[in-house]
C-alpha atoms as a PDB file:
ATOM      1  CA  UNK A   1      34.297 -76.135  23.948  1.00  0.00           C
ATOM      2  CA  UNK A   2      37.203 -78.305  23.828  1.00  0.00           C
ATOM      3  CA  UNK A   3      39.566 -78.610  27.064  1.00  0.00           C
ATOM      4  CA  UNK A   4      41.959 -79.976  25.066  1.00  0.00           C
ATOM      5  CA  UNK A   5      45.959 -78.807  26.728  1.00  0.00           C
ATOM      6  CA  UNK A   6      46.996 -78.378  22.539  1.00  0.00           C
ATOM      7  CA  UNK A   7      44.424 -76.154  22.025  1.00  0.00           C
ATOM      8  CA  UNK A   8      43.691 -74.353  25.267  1.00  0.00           C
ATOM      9  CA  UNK A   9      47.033 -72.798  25.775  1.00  0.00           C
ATOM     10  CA  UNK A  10      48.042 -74.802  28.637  1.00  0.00           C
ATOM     11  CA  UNK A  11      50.687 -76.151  30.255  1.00  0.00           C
ATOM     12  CA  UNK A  12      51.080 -80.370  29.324  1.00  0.00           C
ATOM     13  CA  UNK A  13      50.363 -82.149  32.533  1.00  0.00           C
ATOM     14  CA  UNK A  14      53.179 -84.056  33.701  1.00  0.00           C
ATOM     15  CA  UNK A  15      52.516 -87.710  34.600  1.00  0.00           C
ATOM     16  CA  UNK A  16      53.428 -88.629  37.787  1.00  0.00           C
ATOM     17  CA  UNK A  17      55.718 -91.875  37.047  1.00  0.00           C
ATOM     18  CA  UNK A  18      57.326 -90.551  34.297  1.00  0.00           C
ATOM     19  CA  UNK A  19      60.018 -94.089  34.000  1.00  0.00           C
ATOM     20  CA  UNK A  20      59.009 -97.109  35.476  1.00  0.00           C
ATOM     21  CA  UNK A  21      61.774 -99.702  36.230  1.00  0.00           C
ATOM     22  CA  UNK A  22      61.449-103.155  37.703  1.00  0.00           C
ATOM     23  CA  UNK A  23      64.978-103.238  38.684  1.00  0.00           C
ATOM     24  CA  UNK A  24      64.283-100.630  41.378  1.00  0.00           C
ATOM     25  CA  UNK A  25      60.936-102.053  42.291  1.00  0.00           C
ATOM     26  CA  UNK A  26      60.434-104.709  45.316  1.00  0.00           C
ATOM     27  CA  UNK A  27      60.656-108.093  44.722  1.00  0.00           C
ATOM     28  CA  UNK A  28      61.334-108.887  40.444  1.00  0.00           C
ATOM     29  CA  UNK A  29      65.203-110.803  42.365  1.00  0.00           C
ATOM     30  CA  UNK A  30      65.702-112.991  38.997  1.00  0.00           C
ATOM     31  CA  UNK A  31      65.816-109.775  37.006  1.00  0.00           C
ATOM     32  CA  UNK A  32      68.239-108.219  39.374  1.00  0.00           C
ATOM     33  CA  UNK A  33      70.660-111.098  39.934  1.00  0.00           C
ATOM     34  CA  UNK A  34      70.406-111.312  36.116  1.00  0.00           C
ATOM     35  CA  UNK A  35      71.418-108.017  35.437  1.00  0.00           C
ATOM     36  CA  UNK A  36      74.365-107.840  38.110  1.00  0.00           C
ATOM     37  CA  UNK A  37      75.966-110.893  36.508  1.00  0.00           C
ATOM     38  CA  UNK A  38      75.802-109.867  32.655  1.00  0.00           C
ATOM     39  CA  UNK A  39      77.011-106.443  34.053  1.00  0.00           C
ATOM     40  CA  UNK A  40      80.230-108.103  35.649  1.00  0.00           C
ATOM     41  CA  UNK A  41      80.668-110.359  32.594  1.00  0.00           C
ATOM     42  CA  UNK A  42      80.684-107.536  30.312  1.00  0.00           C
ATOM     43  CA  UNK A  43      82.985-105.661  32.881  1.00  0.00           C
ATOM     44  CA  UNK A  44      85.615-108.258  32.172  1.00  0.00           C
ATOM     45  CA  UNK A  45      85.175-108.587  29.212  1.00  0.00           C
ATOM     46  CA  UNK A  46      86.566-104.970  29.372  1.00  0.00           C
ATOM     47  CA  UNK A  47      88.803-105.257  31.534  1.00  0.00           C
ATOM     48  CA  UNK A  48      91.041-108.092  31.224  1.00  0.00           C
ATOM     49  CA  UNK A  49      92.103-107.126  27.648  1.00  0.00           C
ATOM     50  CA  UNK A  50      93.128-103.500  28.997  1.00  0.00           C
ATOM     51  CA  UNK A  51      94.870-105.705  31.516  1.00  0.00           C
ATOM     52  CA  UNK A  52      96.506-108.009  29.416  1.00  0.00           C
ATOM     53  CA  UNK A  53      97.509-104.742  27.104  1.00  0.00           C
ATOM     54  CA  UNK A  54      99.370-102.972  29.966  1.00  0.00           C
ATOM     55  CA  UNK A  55     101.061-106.056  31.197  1.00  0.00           C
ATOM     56  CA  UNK A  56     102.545-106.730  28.341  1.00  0.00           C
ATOM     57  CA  UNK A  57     103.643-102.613  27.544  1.00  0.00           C
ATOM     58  CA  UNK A  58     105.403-102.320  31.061  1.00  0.00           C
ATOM     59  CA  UNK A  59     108.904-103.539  31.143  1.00  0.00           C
ATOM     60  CA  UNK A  60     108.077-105.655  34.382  1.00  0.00           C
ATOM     61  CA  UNK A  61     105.143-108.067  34.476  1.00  0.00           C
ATOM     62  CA  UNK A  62     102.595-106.440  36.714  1.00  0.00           C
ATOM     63  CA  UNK A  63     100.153-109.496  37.104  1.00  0.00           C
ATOM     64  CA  UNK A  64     102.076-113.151  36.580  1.00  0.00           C
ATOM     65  CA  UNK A  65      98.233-114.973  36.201  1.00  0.00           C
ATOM     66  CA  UNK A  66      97.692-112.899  33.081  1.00  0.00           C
ATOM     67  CA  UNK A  67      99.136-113.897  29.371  1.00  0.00           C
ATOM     68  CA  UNK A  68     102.126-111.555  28.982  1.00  0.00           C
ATOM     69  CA  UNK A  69     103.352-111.338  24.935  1.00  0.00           C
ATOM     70  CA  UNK A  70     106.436-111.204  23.819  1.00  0.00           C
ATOM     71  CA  UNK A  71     108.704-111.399  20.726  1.00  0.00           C
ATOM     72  CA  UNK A  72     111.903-111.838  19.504  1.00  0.00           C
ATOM     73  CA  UNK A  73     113.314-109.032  17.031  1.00  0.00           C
ATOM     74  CA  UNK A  74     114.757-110.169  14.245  1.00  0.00           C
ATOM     75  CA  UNK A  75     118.285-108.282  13.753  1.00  0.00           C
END
């Protein structure tokens, strides 16, 4: 007789570490210190263009370090 789950009627068993991750896991530092810094990279990467965007929309310059664009209309 086969005890097969397909066959049987039962239930799948569920195993018991269904995702593994190393981040999470003790020790594995080089993957962790890797991961923080592409995250922040990529963070600005977002950001300052979105920064950049509104300081050049607003009629005031909100942050002076970033590039603020401007233009002359041509009447």
């Amino acid at each position: 007789m086969n005890n097969d789950p397909e066959t049987s009627g039962k239930t799948h068993p569920q195993p018991k570490d269904f995702v593994q991750d190393d981040f999470f896991e003790k020790g594995h530092w080089w993957l962790k210190i890797r991961q923080v810094l592409f995250n922040l990279v990529f963070l600005a990467v977002l950001v300052v263009p979105i920064v950049i965007l509104f300081n050049s929309l607003s009629s005031g310059r909100l942050i002076s370090s970033f590039h603020y664009w401007t233009y002359s209309e041509w009447l």
